[in-house]
Structures are given as structure tokens and as C-alpha cells.
C-alpha atoms as a PDB file:
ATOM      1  CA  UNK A   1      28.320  25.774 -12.795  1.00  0.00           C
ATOM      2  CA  UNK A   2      28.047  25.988 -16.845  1.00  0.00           C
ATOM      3  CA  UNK A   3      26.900  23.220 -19.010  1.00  0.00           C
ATOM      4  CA  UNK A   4      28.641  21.585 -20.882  1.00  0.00           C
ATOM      5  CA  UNK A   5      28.485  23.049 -24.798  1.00  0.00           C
ATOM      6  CA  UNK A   6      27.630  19.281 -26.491  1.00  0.00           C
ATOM      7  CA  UNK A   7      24.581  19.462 -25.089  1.00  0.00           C
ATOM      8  CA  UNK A   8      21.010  18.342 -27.331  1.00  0.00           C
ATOM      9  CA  UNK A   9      19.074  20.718 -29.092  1.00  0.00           C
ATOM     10  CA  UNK A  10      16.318  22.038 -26.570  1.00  0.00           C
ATOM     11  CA  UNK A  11      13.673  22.413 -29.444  1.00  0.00           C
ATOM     12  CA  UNK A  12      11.045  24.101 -27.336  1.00  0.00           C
ATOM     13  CA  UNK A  13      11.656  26.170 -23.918  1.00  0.00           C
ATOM     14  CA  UNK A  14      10.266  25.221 -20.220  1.00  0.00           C
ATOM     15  CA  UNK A  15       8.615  21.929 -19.576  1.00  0.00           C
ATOM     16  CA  UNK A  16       7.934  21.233 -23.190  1.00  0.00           C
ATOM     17  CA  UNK A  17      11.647  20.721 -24.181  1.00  0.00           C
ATOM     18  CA  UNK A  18      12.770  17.743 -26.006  1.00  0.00           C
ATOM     19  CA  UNK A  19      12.931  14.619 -24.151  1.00  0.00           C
ATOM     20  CA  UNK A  20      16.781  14.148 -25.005  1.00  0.00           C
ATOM     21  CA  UNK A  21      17.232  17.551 -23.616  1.00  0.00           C
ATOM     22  CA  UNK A  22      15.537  16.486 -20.308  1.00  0.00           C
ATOM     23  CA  UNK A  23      17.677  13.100 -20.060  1.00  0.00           C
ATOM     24  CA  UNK A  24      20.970  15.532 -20.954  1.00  0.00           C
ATOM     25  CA  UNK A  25      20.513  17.750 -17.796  1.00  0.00           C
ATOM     26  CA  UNK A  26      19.156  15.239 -15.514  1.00  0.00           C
ATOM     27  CA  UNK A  27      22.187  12.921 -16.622  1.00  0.00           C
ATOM     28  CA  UNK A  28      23.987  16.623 -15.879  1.00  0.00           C
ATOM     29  CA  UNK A  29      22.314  15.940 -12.262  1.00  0.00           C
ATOM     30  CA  UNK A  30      23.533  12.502 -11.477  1.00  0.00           C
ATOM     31  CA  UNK A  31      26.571  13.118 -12.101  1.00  0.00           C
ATOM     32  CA  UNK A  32      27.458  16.505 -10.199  1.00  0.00           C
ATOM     33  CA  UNK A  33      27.637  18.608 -12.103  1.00  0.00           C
ATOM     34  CA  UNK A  34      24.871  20.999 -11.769  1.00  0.00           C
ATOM     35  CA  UNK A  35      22.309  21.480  -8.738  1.00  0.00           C
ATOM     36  CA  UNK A  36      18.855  20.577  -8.334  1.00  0.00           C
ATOM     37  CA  UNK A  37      18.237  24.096  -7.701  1.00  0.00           C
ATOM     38  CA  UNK A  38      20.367  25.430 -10.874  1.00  0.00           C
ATOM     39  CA  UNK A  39      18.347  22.815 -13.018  1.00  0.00           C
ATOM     40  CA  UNK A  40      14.805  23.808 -11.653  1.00  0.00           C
ATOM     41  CA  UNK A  41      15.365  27.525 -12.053  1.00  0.00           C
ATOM     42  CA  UNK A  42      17.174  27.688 -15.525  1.00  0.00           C
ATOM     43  CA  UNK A  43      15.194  24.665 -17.682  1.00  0.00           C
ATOM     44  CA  UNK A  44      11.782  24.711 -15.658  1.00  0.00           C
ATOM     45  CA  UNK A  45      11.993  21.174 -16.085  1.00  0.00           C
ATOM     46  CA  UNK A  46      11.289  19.608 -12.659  1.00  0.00           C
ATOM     47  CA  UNK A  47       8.653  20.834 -11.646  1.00  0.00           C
ATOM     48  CA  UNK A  48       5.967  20.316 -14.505  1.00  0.00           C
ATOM     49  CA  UNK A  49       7.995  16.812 -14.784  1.00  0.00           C
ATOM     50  CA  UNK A  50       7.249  15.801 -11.045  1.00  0.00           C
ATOM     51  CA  UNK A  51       3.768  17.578 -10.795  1.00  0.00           C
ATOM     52  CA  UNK A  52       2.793  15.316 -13.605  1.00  0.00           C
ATOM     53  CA  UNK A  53       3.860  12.436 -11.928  1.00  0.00           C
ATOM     54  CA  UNK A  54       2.072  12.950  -8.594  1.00  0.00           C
ATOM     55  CA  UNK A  55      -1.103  13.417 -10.096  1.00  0.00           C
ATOM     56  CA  UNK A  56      -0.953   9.912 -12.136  1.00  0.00           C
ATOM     57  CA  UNK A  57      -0.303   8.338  -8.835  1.00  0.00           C
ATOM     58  CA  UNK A  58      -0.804  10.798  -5.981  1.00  0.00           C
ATOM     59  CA  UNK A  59      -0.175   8.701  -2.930  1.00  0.00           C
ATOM     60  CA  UNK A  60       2.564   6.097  -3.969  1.00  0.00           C
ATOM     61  CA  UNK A  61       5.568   6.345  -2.046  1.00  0.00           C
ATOM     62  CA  UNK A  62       9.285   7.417  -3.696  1.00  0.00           C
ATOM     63  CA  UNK A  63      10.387   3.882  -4.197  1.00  0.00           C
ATOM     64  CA  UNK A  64       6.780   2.643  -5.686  1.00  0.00           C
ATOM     65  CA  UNK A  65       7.193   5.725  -8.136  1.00  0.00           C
ATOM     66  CA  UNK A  66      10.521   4.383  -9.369  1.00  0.00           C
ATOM     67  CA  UNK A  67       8.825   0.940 -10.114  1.00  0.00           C
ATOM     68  CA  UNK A  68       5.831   2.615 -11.893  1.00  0.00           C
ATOM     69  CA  UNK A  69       7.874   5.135 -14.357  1.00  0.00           C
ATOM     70  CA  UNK A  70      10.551   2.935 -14.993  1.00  0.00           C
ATOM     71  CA  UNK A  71       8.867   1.939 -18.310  1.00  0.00           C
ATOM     72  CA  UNK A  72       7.894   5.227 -18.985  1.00  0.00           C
ATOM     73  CA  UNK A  73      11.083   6.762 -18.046  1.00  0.00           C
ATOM     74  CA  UNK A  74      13.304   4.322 -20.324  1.00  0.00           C
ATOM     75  CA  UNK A  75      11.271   4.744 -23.500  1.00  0.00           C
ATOM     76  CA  UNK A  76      12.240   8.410 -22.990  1.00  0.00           C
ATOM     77  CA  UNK A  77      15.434   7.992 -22.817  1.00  0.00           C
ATOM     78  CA  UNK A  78      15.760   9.131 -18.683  1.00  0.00           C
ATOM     79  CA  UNK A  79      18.027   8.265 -15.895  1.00  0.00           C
ATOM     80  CA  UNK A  80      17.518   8.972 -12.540  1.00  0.00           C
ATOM     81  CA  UNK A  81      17.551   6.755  -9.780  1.00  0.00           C
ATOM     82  CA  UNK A  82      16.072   6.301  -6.522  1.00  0.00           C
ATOM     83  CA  UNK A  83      18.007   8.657  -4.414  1.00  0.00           C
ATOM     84  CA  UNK A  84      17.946  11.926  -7.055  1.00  0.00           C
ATOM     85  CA  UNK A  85      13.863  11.118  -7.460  1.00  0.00           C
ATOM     86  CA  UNK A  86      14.036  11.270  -3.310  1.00  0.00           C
ATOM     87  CA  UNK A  87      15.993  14.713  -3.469  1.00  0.00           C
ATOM     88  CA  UNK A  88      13.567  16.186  -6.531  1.00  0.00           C
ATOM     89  CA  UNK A  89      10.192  15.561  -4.373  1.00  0.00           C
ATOM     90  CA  UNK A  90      11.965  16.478  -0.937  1.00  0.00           C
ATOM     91  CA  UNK A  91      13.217  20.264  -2.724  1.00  0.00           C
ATOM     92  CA  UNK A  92       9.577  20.443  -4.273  1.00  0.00           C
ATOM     93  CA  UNK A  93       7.420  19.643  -1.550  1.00  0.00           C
ATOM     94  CA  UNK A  94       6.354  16.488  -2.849  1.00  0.00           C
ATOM     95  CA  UNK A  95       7.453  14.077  -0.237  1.00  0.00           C
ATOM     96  CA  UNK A  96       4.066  12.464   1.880  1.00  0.00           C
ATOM     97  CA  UNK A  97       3.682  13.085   5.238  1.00  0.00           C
ATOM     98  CA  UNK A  98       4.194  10.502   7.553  1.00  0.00           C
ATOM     99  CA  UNK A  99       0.888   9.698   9.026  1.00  0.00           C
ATOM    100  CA  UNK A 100      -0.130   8.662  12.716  1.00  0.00           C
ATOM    101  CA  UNK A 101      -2.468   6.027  13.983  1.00  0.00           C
ATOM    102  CA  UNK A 102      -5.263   7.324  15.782  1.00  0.00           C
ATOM    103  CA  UNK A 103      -7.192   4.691  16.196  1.00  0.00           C
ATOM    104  CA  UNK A 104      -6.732   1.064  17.969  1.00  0.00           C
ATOM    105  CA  UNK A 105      -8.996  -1.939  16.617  1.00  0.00           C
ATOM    106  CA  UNK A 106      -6.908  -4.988  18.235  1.00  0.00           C
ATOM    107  CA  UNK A 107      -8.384  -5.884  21.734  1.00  0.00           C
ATOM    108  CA  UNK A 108      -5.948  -8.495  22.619  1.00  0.00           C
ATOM    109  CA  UNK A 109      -6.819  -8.416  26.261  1.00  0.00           C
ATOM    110  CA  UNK A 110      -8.914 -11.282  26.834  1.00  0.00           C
ATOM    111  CA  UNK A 111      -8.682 -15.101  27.482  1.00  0.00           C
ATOM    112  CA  UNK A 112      -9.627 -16.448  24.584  1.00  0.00           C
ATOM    113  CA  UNK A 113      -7.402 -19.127  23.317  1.00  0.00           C
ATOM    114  CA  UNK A 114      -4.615 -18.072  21.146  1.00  0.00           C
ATOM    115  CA  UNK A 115      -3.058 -20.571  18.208  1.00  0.00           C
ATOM    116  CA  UNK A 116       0.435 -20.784  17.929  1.00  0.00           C
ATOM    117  CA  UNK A 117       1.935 -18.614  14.679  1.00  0.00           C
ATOM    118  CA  UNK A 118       2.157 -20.690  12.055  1.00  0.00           C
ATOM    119  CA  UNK A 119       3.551 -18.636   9.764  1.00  0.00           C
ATOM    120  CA  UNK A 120       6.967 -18.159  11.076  1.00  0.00           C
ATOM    121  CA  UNK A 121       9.877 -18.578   8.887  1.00  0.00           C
ATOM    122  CA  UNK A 122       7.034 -20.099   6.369  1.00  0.00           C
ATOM    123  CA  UNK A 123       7.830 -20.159   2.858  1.00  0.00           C
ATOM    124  CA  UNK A 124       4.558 -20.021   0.732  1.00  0.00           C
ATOM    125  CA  UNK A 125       5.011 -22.059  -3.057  1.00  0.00           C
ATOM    126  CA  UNK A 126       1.065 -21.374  -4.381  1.00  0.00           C
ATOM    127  CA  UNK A 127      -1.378 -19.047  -4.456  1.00  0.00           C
ATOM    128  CA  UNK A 128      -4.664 -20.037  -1.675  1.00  0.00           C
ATOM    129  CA  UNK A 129      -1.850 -22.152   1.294  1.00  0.00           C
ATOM    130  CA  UNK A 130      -2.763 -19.125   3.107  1.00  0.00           C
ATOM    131  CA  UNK A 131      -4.844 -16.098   3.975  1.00  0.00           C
ATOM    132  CA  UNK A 132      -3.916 -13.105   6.162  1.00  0.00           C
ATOM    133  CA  UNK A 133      -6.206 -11.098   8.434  1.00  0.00           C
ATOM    134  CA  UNK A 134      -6.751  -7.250   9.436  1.00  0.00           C
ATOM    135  CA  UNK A 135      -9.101  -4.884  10.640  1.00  0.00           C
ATOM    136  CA  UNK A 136      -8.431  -0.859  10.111  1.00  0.00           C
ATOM    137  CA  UNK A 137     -10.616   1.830  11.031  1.00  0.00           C
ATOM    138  CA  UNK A 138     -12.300   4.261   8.495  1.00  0.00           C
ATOM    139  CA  UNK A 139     -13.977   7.470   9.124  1.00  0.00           C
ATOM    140  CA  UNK A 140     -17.034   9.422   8.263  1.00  0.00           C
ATOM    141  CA  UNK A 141     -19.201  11.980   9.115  1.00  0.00           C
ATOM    142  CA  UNK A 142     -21.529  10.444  11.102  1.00  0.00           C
ATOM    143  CA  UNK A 143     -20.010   7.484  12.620  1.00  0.00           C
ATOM    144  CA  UNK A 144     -16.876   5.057  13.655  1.00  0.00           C
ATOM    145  CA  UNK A 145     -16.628   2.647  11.071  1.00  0.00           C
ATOM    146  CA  UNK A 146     -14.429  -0.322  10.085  1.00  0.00           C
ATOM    147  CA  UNK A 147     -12.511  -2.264   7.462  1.00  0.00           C
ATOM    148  CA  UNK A 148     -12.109  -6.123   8.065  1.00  0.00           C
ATOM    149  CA  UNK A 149      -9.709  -7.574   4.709  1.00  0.00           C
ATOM    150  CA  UNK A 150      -8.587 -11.279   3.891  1.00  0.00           C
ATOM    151  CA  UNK A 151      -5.512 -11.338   1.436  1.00  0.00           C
ATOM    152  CA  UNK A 152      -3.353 -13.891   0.290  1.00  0.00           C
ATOM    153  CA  UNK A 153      -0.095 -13.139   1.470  1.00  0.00           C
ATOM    154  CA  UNK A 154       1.318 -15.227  -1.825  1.00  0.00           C
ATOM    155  CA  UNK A 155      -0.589 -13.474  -4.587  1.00  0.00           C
ATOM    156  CA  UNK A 156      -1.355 -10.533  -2.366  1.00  0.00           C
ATOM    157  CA  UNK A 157      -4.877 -10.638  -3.866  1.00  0.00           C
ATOM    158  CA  UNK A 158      -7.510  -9.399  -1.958  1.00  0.00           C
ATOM    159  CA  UNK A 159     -10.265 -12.656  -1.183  1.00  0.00           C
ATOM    160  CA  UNK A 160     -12.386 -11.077   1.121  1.00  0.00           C
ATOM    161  CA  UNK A 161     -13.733  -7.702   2.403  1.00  0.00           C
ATOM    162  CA  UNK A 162     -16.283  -6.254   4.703  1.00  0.00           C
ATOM    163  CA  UNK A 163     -17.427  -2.753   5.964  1.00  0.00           C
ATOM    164  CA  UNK A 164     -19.394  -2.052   8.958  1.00  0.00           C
ATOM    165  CA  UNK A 165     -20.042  -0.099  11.881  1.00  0.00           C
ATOM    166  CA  UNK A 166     -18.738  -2.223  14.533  1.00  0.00           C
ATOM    167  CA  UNK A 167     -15.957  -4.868  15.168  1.00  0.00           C
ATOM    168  CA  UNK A 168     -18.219  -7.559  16.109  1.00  0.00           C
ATOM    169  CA  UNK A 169     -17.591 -11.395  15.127  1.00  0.00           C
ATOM    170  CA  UNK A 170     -20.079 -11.029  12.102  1.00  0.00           C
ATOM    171  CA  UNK A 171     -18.095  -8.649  10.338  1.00  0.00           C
ATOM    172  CA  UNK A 172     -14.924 -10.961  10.320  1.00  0.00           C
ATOM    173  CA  UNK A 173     -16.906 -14.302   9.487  1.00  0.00           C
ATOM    174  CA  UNK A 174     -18.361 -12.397   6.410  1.00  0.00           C
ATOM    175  CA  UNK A 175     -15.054 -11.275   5.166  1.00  0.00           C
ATOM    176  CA  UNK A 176     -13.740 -14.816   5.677  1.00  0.00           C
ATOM    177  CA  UNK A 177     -16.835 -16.172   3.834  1.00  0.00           C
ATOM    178  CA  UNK A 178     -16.090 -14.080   0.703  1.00  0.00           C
ATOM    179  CA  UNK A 179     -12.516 -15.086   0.529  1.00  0.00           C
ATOM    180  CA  UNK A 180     -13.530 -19.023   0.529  1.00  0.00           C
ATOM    181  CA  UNK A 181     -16.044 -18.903  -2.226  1.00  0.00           C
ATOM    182  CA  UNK A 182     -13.175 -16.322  -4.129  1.00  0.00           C
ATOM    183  CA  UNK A 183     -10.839 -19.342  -3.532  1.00  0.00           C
ATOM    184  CA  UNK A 184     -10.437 -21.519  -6.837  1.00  0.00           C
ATOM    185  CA  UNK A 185      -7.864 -24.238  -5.775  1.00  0.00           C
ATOM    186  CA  UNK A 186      -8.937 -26.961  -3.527  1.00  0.00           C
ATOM    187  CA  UNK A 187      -6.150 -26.906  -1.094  1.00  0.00           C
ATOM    188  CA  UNK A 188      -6.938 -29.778   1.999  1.00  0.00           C
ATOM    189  CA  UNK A 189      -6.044 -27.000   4.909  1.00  0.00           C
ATOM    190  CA  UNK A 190      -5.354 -23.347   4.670  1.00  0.00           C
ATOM    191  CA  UNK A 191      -3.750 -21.299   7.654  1.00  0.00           C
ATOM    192  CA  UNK A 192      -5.602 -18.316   8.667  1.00  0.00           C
ATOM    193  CA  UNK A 193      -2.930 -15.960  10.156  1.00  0.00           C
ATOM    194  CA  UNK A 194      -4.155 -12.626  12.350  1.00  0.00           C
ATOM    195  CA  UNK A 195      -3.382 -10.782  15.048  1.00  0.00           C
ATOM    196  CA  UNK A 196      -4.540 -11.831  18.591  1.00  0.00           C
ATOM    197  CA  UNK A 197      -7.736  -9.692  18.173  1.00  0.00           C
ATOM    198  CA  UNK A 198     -10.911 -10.555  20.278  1.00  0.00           C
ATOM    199  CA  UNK A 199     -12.736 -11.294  16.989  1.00  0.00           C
ATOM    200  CA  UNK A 200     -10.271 -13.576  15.621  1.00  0.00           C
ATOM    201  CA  UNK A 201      -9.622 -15.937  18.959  1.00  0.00           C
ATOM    202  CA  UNK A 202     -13.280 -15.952  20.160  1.00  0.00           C
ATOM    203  CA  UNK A 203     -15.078 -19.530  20.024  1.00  0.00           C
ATOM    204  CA  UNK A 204     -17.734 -18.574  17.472  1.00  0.00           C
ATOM    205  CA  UNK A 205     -14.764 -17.599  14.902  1.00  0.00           C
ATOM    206  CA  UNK A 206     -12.884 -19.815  15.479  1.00  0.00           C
ATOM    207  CA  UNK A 207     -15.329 -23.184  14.806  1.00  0.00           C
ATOM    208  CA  UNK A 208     -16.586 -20.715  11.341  1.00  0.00           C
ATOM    209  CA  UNK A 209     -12.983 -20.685   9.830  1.00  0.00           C
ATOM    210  CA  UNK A 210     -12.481 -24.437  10.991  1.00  0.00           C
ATOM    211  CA  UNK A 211     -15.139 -25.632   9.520  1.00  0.00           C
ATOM    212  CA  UNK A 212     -14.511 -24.229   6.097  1.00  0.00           C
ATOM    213  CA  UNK A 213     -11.112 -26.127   6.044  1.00  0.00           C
ATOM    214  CA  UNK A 214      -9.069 -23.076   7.730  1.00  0.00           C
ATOM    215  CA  UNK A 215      -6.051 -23.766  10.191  1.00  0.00           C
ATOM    216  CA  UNK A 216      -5.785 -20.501  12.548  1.00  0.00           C
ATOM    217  CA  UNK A 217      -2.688 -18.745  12.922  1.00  0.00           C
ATOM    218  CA  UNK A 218      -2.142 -15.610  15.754  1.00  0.00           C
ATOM    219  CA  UNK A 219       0.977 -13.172  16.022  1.00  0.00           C
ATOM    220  CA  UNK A 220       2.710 -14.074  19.386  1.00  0.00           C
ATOM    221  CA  UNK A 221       3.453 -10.708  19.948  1.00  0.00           C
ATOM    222  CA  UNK A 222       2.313  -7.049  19.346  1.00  0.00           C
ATOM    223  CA  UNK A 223       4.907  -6.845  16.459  1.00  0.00           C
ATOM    224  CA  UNK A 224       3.095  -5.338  13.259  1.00  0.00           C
ATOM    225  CA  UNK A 225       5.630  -7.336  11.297  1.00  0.00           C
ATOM    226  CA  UNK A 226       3.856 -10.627  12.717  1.00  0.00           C
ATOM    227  CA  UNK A 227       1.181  -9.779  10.344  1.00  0.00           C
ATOM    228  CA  UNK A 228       3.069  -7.766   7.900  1.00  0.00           C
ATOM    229  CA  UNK A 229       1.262  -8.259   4.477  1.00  0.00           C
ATOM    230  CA  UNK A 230      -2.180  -7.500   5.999  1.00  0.00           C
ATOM    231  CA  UNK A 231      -1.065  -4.605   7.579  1.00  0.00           C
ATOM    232  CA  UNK A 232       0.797  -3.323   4.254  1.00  0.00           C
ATOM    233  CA  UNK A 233      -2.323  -3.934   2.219  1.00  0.00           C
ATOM    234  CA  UNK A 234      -4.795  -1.993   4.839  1.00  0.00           C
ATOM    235  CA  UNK A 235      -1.859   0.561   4.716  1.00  0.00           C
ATOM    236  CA  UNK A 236      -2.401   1.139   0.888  1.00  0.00           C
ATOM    237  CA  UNK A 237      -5.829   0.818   0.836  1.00  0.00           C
ATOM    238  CA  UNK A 238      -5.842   3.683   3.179  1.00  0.00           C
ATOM    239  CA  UNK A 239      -2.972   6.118   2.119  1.00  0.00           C
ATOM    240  CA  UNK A 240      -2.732   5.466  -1.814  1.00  0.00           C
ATOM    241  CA  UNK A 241      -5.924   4.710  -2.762  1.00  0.00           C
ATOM    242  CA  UNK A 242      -7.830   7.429  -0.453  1.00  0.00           C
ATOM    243  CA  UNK A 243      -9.977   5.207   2.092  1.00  0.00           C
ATOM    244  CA  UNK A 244      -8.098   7.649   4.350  1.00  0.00           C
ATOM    245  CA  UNK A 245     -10.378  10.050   3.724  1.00  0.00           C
ATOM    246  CA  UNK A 246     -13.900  11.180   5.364  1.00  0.00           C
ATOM    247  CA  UNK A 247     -17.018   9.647   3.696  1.00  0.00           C
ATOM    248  CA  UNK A 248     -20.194  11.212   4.327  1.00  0.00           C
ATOM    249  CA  UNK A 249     -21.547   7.697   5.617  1.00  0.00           C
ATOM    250  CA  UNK A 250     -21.941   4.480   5.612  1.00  0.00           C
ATOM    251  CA  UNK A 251     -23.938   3.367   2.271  1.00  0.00           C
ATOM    252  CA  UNK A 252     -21.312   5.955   0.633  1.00  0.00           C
ATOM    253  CA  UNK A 253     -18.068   4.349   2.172  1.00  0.00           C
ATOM    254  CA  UNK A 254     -19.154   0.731   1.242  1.00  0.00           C
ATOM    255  CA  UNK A 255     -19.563   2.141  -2.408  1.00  0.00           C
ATOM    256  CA  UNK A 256     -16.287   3.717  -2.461  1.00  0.00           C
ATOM    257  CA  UNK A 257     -14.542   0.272  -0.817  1.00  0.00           C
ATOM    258  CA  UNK A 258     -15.790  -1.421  -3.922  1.00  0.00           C
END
């Protein structure tokens, strides 16, 4: 299908053309009336375009990229939503894999007591009424090792973290130690939502986060979307800001987390 003839002068050829002629023929896009394929091939537009946003942000997902470029797309004059930015990735191989978990680090199995959720159908009004809980497993070369994280599901600030080679109580109450002293409102109790983890029902935990003011929360069931924020944030960590990847070792790994 032929362009239109009233389209912008192209000024320069391939992926250096004129930002109005960009906004013409992906305008051209959204509306029908030429291909993704008949674009890509003809103006060499795409490509350069899309390869330049995956390296600026090289893990965020299709939707986060339409929250990050809007700015940057508007003050050059482009439209394209959500679905055409799906279809440009998908034709270019640009798309992320979905990844697989590999690796368990909730031990739920044991008779520990386990608090009622308390953060069911909860609406959170300030920053601090809250911290959520979550331990993910990172690798390297020499060893299993783990990732315990405190965030406040209102902010979604990070308040605590930890790295270690194990999953033992210590690694939790040190992570829960950092996100107190990080804490600068003086709330009088504080839930502490997690999943029903050994670590997080066991009596030595449990008396730590009490006595620093915390009210514990558990999921009631093995529902990820119990614990939802904590599980996004490890997520994210992981897959967009490369703690997915293999560190040499420990001392390195702990650098990298902060």
C-alpha cells in the first residue's frame, strides 16, 4: 500500500530521518494503512528506533516501556500505543522470554504458628503502616545463595535487605533490622506481612519483629498474590535489574545487590 503524497519532508534517509517523518509513518501504522513489515523494510525506521530503546532499559516489560518513553515520545511528536509497541518488539525479536522458577525458598511445612493475614482487603493511607516480606534465590559460581527484602508495600521503597548463603532465621532478622532503623515515622504498630515460610513463623522471629513494634501478618494460602508487592519487587530486582544473573561469589553478589 502507497503513502499518502502529504507526507513530511524525510530530511535524512534510514534511522536518522526527521522526527516528524517518523511520527507521519508510525501515525501511517496506527491507523492501517501500511504494515509493520512495509514500514521496517522501506524507512529502516524500527529497528534502530526499538534497538535504542532496549538498550536504555533492557529488561522492562512492554507496558513499563510505554510509561518510561512517554515523555520522550511526546516531545517528539510520536504516537503509538501499547498494542502497536507490543506488535513492533514481537516482529523484531524483542519481546522477553518468560522465565521459570527453579528454585523453591518457602518451607511452609512445619507447625509453627501462623498469624492470621492482616492485610486482606487493607487499604494503606501512609508510607511505614506496613512492611512486606520475601526471600528469592540468587546464583553463583560457587554456591546457593539468597535474597531476603523488606519493602513498603505503600511507597514500594525498599527498607531492608540481606544476602547470604543460607535461609536461616539470622538472615531475615537482619533484613528486618535494617528496615526499622530506615523507618522515619513513629507509627505505634506496623504489620509485617510474609508468606508462611519457616523463617518468618518460627518463635525466635517472631518475638524479634514483636519487639521492635511489628504486628505479623502470613498469606493463608500458597497464592503469590497473598504477598504480591514483595514478590513483584524480588521479580524486578531479578529480571530488570540483572540479579538474575551468575555472580562469581559471594563478596561479589553482595556488591552488586548494593
Amino acid at each position: 500500500m502507497e503513502l499518502e503524497t502529504t507526507q513530511p519532508c524525510r530530511k535524512t534517509s534510514g534511522k536518522n530521518c526527521s522526527f516528524e517523518f517518523k511520527t507521519f509513518v508510525i501515525d501511517q501504522i496506527n491507523n492501517g494503512q501500511i504494515s509493520l513489515n512495509f514500514a521496517a523494510k522501506k524507512y529502516n525506521i524500527s529497528r534502530s528506533t526499538l534497538d535504542y530503546w532496549r538498550k536504555k532499559h533492557p529488561r522492562a516489560g512492554t507496558r513499563k516501556l510505554c510509561v518510561y518513553l512517554r515523555e520522550e515520545l511526546n516531545n517528539a511528536g510520536i504516537k503509538i500505543g501499547r498494542d502497536t509497541l507490543f506488535a513492533l518488539l514481537r516482529q523484531h525479536n524483542l519481546l522477553l522470554p518468560k522465565t521459570k522458577r527453579f528454585h523453591i525458598t518457602t518451607n511452609s511445612n512445619h507447625y509453627f504458628y501462623k498469624s492470621h493475614n492482616l492485610m486482606k482487603n487493607r487499604e494503606l493511607t501512609h508510607a511505614e503502616q506496613a512492611v512486606v516480606s520475601d526471600i528469592s534465590y540468587l546464583k553463583t559460581d560457587t554456591r546457593h545463595t539468597y535474597l531476603a527484602i523488606v519493602t513498603d508495600p505503600f511507597s514500594k521503597k525498599i527498607m531492608g535487605y540481606a544476602v547470604d548463603d543460607n535461609m536461616r532465621v539470622d538472615l531475615v532478622k537482619k533484613t528486618l533490622k535494617m528496615a526499622r532503623n530506615n523507618m522515619i515515622f513513629n507509627h505505634k504498630t506496623i504489620i509485617h506481612h510474609s508468606d508462611r515460610g519457616i523463617q518468618y513463623c518460627c518463635p525466635d522471629y517472631s518475638a524479634f519483629a514483636e519487639n521492635m513494634g511489628f504486628k505479623l501478618s502470613t498469606t493463608q494460602q500458597y497464592d503469590p498474590y497473598e504477598n504480591a508487592v514483595a514478590e513483584r519487587i524480588n521479580e524486578t530486582m531479578k529480571y530488570e535489574y540483572g540479579l538474575n544473573k551468575t555472580a562469581r561469589n559471594l563478596l561479589i553478589l553482595r556488591k552488586i545487590v548494593v
